[in-house]
C-alpha atoms as a PDB file:
ATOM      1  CA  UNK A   1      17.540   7.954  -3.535  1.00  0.00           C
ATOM      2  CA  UNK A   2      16.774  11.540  -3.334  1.00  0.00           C
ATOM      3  CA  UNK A   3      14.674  13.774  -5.906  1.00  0.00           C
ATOM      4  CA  UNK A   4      11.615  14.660  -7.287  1.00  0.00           C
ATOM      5  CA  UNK A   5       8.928  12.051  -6.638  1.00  0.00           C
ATOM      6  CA  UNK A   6       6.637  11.769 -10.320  1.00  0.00           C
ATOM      7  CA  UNK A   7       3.558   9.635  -8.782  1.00  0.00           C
ATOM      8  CA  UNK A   8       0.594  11.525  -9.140  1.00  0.00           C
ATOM      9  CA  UNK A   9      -1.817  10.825  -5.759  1.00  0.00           C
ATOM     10  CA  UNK A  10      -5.339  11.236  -7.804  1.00  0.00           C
ATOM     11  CA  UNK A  11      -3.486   7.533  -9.423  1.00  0.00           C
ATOM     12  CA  UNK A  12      -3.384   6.161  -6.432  1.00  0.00           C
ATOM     13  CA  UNK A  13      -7.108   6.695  -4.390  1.00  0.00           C
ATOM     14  CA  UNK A  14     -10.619   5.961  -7.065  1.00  0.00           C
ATOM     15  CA  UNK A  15     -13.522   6.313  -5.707  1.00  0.00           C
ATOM     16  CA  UNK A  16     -16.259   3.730  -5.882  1.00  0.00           C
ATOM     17  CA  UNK A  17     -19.789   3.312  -4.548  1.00  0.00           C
ATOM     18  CA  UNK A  18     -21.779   0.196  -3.838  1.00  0.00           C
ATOM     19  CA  UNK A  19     -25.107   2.048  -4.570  1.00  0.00           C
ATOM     20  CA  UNK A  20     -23.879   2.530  -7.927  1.00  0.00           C
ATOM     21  CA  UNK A  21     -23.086  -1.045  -8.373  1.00  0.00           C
ATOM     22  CA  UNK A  22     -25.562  -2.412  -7.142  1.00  0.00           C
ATOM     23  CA  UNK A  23     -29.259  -2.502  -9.880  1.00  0.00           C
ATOM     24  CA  UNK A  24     -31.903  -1.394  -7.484  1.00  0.00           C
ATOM     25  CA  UNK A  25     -33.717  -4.972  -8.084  1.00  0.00           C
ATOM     26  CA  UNK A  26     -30.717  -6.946  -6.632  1.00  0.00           C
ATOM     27  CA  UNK A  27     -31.865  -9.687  -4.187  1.00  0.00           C
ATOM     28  CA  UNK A  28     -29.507  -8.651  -1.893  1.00  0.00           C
ATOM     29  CA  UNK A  29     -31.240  -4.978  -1.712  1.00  0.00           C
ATOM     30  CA  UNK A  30     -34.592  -6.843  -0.785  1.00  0.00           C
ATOM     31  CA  UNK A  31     -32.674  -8.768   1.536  1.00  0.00           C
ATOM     32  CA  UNK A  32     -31.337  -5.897   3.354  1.00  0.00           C
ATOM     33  CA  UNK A  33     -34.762  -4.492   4.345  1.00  0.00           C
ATOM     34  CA  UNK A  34     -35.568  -7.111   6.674  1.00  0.00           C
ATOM     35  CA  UNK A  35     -31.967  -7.382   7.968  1.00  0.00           C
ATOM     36  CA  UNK A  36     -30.594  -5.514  10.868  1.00  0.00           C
ATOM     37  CA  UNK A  37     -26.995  -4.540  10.256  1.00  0.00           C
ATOM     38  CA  UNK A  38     -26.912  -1.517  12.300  1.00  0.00           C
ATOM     39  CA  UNK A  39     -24.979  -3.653  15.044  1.00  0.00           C
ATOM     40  CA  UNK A  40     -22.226  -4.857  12.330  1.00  0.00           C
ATOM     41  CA  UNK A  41     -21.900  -1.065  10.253  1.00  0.00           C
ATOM     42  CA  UNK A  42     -20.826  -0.039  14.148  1.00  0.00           C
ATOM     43  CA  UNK A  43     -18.808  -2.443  14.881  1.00  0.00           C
ATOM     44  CA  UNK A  44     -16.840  -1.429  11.649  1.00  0.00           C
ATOM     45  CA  UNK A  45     -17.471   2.008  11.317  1.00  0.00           C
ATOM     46  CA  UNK A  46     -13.789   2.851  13.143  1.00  0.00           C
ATOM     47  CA  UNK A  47     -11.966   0.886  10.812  1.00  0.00           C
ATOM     48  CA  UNK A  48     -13.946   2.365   7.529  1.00  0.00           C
ATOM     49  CA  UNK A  49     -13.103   5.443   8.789  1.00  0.00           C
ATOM     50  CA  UNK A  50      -9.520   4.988   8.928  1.00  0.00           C
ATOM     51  CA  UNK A  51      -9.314   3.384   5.720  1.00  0.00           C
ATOM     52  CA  UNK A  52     -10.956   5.791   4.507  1.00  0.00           C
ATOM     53  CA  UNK A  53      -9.483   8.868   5.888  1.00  0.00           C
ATOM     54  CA  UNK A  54      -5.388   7.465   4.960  1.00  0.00           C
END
């Protein structure tokens, strides 16, 4: 089928942000101080970024 496509892309994509979602007095905020994650957030940091970057 062949024509004019009527999807707008902005539909498609939202943005959202943890930080935003998360109250500042969350438990798992006080958690995260004392937990290292670095290893994990590198581990997958390619695949975020291809997700991100469709």
């Amino acid at each position: 089928m062949m024509g004019e496509q009527s999807v707008v892309q902005e539909e498609l994509f939202y943005g959202f942000s943890l930080e935003r979602h998360v109250p500042s007095d969350h438990l798992l905020r006080a958690i995260a101080r004392f937990v290292d994650l670095s290893a994990i957030r590198q581990h997958l940091a390619p695949r975020v970024s291809k997700l991100l970057h469709r």
